[in-house]
N, C-alpha and C. Protein backbone atom coordinates (compact mmCIF):
# COMPACT_ATOMS: atom_id res chain seq x y z
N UNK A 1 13.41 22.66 1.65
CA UNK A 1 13.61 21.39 0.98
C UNK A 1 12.29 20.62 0.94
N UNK A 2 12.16 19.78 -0.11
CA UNK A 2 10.48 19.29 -0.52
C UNK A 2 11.18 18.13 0.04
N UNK A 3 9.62 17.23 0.15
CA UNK A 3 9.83 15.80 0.34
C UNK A 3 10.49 14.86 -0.44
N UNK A 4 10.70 15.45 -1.74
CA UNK A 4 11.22 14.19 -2.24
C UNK A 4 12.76 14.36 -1.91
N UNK A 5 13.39 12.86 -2.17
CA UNK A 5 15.02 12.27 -2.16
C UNK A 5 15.04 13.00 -3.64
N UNK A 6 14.89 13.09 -4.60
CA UNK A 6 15.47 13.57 -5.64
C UNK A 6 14.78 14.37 -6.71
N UNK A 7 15.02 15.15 -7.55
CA UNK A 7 14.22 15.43 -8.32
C UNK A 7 13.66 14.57 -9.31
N UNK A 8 12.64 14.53 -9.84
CA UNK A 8 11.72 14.05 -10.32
C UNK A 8 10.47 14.85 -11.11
N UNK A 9 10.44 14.72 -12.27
CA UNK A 9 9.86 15.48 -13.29
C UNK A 9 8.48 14.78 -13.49
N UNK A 10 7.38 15.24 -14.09
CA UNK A 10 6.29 14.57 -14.45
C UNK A 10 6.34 13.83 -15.20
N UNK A 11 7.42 14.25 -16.81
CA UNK A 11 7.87 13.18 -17.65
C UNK A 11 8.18 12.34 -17.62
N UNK A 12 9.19 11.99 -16.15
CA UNK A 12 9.88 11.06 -16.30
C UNK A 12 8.97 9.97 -15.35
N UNK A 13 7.71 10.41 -14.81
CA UNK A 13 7.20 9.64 -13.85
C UNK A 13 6.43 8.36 -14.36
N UNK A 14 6.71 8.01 -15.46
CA UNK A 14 6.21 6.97 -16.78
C UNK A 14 7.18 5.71 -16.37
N UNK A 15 8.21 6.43 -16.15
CA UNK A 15 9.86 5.22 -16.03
C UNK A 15 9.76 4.49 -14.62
N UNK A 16 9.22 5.13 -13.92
CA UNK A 16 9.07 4.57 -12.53
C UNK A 16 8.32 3.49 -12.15
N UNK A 17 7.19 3.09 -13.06
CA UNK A 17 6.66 1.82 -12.73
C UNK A 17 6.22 1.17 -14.23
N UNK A 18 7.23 0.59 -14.32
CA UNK A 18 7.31 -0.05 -15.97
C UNK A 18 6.88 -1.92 -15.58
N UNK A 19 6.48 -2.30 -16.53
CA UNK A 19 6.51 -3.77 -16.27
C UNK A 19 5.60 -4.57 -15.27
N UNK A 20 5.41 -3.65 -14.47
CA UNK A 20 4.74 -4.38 -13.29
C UNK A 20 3.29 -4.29 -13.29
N UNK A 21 2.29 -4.84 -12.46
CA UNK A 21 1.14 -5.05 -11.84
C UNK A 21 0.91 -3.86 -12.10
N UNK A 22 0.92 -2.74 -12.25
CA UNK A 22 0.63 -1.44 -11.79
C UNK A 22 0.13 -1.03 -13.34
N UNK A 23 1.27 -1.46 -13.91
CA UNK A 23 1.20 -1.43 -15.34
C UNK A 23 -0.02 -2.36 -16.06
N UNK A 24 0.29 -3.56 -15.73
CA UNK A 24 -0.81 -4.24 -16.48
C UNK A 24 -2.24 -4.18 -16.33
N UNK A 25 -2.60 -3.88 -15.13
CA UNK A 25 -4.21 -2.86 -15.03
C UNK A 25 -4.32 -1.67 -15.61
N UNK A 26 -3.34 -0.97 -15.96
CA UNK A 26 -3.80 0.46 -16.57
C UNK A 26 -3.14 1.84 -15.69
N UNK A 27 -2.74 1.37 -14.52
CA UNK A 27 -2.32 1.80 -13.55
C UNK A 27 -1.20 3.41 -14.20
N UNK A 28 -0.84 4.52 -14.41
CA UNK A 28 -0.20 5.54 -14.78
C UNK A 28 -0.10 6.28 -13.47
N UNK A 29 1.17 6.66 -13.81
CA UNK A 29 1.66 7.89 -12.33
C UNK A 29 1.55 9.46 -13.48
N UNK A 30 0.40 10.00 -12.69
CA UNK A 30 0.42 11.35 -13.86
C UNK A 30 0.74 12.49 -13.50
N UNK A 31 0.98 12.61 -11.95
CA UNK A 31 1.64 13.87 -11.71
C UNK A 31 1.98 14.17 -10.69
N UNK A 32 3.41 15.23 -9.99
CA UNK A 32 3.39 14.88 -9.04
C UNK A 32 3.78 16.49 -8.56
N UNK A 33 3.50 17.09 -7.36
CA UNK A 33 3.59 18.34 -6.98
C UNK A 33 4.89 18.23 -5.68
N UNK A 34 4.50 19.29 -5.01
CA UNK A 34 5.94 19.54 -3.65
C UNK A 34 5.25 18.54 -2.62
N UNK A 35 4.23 18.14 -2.40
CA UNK A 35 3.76 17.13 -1.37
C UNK A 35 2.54 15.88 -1.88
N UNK A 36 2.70 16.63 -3.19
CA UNK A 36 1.61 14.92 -3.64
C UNK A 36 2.32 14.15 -4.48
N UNK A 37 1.35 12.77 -4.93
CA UNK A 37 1.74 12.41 -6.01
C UNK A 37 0.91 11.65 -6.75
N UNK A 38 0.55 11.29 -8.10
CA UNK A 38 -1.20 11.47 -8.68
C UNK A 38 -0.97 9.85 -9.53
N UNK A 39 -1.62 9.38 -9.44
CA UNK A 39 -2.06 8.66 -10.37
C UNK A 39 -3.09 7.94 -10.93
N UNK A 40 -3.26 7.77 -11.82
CA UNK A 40 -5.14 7.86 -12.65
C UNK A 40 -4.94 6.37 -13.50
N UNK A 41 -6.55 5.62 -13.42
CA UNK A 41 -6.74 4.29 -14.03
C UNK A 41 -7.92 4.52 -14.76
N UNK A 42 -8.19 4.03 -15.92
CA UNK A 42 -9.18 4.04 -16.59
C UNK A 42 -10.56 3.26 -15.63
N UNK A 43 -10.98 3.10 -16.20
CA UNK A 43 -12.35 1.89 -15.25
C UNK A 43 -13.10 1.32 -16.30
N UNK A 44 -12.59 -0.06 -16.69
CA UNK A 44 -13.26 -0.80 -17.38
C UNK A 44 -13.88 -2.14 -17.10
N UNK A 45 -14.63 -2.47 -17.95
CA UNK A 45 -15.29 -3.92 -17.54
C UNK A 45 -14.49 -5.28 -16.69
N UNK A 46 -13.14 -4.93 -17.33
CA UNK A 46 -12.48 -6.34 -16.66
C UNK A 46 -11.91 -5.61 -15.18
N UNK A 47 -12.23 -4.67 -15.15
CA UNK A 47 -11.79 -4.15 -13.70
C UNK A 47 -12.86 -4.22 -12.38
N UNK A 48 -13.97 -4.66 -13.05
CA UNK A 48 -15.55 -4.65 -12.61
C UNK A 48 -15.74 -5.68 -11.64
N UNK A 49 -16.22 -5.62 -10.63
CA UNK A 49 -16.70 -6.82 -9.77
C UNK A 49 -18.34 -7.57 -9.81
N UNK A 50 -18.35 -8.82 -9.85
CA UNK A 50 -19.36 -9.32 -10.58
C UNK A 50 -20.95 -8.44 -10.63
N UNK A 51 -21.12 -7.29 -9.56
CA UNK A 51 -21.84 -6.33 -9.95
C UNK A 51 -22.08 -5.41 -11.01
N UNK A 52 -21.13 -5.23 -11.54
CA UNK A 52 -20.90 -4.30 -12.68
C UNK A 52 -20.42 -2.77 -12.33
N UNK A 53 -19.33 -2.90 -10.75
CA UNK A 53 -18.68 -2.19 -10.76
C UNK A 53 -17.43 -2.30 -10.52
N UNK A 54 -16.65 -0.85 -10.07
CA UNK A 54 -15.09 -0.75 -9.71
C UNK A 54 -14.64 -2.55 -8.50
N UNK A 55 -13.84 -3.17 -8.86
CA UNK A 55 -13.72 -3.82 -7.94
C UNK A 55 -12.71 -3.02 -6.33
N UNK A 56 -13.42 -3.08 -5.14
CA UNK A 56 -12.77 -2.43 -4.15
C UNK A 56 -11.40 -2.65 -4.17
N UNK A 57 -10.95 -4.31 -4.54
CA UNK A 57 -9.41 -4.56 -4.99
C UNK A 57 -8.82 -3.77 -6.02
N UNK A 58 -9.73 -3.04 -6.69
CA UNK A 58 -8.64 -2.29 -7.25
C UNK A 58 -8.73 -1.08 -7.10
N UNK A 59 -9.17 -0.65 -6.27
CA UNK A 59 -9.26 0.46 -5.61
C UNK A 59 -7.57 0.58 -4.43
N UNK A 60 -8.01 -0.87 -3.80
CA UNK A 60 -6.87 -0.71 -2.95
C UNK A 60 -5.21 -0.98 -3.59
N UNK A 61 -5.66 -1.52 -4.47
CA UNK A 61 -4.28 -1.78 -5.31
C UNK A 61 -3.71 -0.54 -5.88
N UNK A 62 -4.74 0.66 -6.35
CA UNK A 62 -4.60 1.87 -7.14
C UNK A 62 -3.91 2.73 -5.90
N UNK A 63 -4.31 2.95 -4.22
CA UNK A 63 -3.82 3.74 -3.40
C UNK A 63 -2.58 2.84 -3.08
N UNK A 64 -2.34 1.69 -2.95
CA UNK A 64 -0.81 1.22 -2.70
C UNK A 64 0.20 1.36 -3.07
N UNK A 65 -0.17 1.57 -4.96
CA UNK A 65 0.63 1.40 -5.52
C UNK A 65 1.37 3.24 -5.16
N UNK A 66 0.16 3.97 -5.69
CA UNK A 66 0.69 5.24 -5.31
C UNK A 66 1.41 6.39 -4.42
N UNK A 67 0.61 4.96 -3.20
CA UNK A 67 1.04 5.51 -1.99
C UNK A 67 2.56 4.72 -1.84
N UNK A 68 2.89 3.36 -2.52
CA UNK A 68 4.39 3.03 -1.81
C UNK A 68 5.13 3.87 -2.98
N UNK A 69 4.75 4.11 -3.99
CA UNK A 69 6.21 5.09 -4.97
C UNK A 69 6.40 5.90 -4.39
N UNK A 70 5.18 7.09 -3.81
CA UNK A 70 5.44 8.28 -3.21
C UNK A 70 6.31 7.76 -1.95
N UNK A 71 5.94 6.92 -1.41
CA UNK A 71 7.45 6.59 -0.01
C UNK A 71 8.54 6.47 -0.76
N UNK A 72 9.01 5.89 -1.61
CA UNK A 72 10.22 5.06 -2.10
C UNK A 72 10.80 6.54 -2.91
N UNK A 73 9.90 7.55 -2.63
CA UNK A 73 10.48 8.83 -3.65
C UNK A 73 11.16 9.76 -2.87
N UNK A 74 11.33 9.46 -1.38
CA UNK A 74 10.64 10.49 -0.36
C UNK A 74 12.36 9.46 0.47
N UNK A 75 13.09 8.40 -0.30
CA UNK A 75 14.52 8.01 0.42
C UNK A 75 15.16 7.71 -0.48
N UNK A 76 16.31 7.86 0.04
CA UNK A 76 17.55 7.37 -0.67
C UNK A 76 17.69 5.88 -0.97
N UNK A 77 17.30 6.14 -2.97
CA UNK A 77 16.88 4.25 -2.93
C UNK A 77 18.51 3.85 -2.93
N UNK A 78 19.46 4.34 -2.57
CA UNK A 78 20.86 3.41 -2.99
C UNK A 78 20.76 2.53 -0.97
N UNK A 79 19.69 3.10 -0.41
CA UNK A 79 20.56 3.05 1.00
C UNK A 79 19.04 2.44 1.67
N UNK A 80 18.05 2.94 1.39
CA UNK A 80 16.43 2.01 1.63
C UNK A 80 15.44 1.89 0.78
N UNK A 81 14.17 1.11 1.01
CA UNK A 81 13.37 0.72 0.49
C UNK A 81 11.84 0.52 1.44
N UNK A 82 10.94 1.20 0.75
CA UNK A 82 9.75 0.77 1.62
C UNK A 82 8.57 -0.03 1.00
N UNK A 83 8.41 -1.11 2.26
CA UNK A 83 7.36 -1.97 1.90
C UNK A 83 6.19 -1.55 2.70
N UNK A 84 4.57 -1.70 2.31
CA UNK A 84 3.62 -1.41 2.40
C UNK A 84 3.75 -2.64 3.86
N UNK A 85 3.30 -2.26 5.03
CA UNK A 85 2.73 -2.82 6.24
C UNK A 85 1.19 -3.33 6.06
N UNK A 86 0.28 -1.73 6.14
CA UNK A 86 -0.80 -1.95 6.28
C UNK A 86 -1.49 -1.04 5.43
N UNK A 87 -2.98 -1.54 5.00
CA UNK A 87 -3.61 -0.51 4.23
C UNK A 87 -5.13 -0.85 4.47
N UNK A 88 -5.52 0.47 4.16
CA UNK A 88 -7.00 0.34 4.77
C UNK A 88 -7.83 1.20 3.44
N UNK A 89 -8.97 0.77 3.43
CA UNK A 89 -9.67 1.41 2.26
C UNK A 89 -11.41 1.79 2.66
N UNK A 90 -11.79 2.95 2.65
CA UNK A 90 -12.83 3.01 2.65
C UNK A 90 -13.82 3.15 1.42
N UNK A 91 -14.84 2.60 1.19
CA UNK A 91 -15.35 2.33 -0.29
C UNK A 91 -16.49 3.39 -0.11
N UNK A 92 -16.86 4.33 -1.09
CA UNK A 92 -17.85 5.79 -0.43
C UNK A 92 -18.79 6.05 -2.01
N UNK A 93 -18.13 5.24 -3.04
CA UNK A 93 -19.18 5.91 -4.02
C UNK A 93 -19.14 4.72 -4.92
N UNK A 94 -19.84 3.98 -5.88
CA UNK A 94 -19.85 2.80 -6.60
C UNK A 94 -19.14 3.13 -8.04
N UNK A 95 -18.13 3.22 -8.76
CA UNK A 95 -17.97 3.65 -10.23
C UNK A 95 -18.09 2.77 -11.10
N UNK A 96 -18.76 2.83 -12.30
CA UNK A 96 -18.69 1.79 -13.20
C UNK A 96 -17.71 1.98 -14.54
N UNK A 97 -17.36 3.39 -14.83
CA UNK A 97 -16.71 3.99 -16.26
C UNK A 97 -15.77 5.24 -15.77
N UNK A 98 -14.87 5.74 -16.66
CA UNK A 98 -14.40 6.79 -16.63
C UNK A 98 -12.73 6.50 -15.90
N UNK A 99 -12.30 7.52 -15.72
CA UNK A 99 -11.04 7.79 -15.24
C UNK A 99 -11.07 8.37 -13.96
N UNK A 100 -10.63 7.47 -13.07
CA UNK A 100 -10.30 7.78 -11.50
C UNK A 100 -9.18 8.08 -11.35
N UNK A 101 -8.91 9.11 -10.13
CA UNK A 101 -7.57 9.82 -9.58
C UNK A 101 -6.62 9.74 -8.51
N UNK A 102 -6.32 8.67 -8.06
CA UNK A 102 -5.90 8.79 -7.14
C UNK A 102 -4.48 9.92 -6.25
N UNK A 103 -4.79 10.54 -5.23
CA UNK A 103 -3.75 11.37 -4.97
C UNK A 103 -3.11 11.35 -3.66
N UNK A 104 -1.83 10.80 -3.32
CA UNK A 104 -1.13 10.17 -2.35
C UNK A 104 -0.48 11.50 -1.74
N UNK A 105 -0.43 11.88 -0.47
CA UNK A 105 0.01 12.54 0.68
C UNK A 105 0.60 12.06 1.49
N UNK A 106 1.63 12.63 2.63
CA UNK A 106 2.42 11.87 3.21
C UNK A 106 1.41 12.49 4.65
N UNK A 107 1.18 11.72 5.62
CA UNK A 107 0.58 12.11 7.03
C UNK A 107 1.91 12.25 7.66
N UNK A 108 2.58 11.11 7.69
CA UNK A 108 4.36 10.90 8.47
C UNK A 108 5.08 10.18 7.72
N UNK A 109 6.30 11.39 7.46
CA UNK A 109 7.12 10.57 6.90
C UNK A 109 8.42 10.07 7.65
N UNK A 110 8.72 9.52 8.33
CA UNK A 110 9.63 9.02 9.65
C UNK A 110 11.34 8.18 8.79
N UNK A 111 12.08 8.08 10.04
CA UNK A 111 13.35 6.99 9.64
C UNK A 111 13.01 5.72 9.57
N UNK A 112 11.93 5.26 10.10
CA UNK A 112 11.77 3.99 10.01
C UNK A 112 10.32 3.41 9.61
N UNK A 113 9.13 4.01 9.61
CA UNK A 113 7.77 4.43 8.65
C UNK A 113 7.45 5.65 7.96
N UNK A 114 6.30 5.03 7.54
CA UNK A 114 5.60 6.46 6.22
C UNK A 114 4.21 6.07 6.56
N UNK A 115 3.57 7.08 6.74
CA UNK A 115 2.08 7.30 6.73
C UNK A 115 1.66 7.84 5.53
N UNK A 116 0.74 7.47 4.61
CA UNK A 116 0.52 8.12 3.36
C UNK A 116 -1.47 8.41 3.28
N UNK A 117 -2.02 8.80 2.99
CA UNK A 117 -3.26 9.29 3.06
C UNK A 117 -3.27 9.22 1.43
N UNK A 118 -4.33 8.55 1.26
CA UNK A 118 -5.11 8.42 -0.55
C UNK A 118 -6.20 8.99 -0.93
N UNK A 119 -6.59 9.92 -1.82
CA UNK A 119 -7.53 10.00 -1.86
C UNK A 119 -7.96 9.48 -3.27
N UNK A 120 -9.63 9.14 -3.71
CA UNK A 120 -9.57 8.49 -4.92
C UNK A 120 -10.90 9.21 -5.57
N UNK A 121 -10.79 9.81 -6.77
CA UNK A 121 -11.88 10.98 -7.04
C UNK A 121 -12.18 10.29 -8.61
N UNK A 122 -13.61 10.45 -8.43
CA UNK A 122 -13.50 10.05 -10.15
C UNK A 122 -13.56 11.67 -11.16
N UNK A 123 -14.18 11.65 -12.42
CA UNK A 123 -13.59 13.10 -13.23
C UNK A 123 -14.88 13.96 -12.89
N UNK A 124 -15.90 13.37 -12.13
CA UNK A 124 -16.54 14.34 -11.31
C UNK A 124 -15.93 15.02 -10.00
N UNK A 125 -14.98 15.10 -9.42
CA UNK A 125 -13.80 15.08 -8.32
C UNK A 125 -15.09 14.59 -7.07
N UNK A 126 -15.87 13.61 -7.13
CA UNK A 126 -16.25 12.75 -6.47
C UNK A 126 -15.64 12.05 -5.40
N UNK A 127 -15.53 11.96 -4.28
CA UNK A 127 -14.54 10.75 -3.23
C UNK A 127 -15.32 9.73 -3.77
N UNK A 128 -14.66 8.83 -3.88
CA UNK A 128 -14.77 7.26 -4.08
C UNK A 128 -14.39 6.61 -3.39
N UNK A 129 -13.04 6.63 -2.85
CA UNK A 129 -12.46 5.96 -1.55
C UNK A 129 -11.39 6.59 -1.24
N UNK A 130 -11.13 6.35 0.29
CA UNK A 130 -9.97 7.10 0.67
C UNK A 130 -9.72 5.77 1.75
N UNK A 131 -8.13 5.76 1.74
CA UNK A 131 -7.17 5.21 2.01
C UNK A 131 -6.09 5.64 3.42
N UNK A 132 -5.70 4.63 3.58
CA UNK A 132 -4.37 4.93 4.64
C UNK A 132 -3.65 4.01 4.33
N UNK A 133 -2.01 3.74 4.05
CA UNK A 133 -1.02 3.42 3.81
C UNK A 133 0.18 3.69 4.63
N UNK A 134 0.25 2.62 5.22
CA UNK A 134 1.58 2.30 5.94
C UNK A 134 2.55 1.69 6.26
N UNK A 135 3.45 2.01 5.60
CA UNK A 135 5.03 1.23 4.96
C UNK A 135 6.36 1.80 6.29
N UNK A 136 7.04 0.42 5.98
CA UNK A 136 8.43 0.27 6.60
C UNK A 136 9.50 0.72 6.14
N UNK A 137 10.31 1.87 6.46
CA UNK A 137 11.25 1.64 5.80
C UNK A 137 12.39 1.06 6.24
N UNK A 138 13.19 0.03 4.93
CA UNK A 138 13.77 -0.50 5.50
C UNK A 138 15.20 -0.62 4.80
N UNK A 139 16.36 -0.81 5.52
CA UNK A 139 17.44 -0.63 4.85
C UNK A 139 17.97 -1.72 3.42
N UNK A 140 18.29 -1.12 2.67
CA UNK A 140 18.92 -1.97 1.81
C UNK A 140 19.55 -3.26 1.87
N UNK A 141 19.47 -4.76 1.83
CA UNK A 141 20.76 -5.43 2.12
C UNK A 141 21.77 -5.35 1.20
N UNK A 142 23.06 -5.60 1.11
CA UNK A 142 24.24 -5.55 0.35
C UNK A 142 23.86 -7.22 -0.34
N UNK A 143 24.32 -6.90 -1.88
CA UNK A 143 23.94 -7.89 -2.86
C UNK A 143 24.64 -8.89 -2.68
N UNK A 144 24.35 -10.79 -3.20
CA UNK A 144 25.07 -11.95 -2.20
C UNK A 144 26.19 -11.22 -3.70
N UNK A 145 26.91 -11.58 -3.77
CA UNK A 145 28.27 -11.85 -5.19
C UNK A 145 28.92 -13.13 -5.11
């Protein structure tokens, strides 16, 4: 049995983060294997920090995001949900252009945390930054009615 709670297709990995923050940077989930799960951002000017590069914030925003779907993929969403605790980012190469990769791994995946490991490559498969991600999981509450 793979890590994930359910199956999940590459196609459908478009539907999974619609609308949100993730979305409005450029943010795409592009693929996902038996223990990873991928997602790639363009790198443009408004993403740039007043240097004229990648801003590290969105570096760390790019492994969070990837790293909390891959948790939230990995339980039963009728019954939990995981929120990001802590995250750490190491910054290793400067990018100014192109398409970066980020690719989320689980270190531990537990009943009550997730350890997730990021890595972030640009289309030279360059490290750029690598990450640690660590989320709660936590039970569902029942809706007020």
């Amino acid at each position: 049995m793979g890590i994930w709670f359910n199956d999940i297709s590459r196609e459908s990995l478009g539907q999974v983060a619609r609308g949100d923050f993730a979305e409005r940077i450029g943010i795409r989930l592009s693929d996902i294997g038996a223990d990873f799960l991928r997602a790639a951002l363009e790198v443009t000017p408004e993403l740039h920090q007043p240097y004229g590069v990648l801003h590290g914030g969105v570096s760390a925003a790019l492994a969070e995001t990837v790293g909390s779907v891959a948790a939230n993929l990995c339980v039963d969403p009728e019954r939990f949900m995981c929120f990001g605790q802590e995250l750490n980012a190491s910054h290793l190469r400067p990018v100014t252009s192109g398409v970066i990769t980020a690719t989320a791994r689980p270190v531990h995946i537990g009943h009550r945390s997730q350890v997730w490991g990021v890595e972030i490559r640009d289309e030279r498969e360059r490290l750029i930054c690598v990450s640690r991600l660590t989320l709660a999981v936590m039970p569902r509450r029942a809706s007020a009615t």
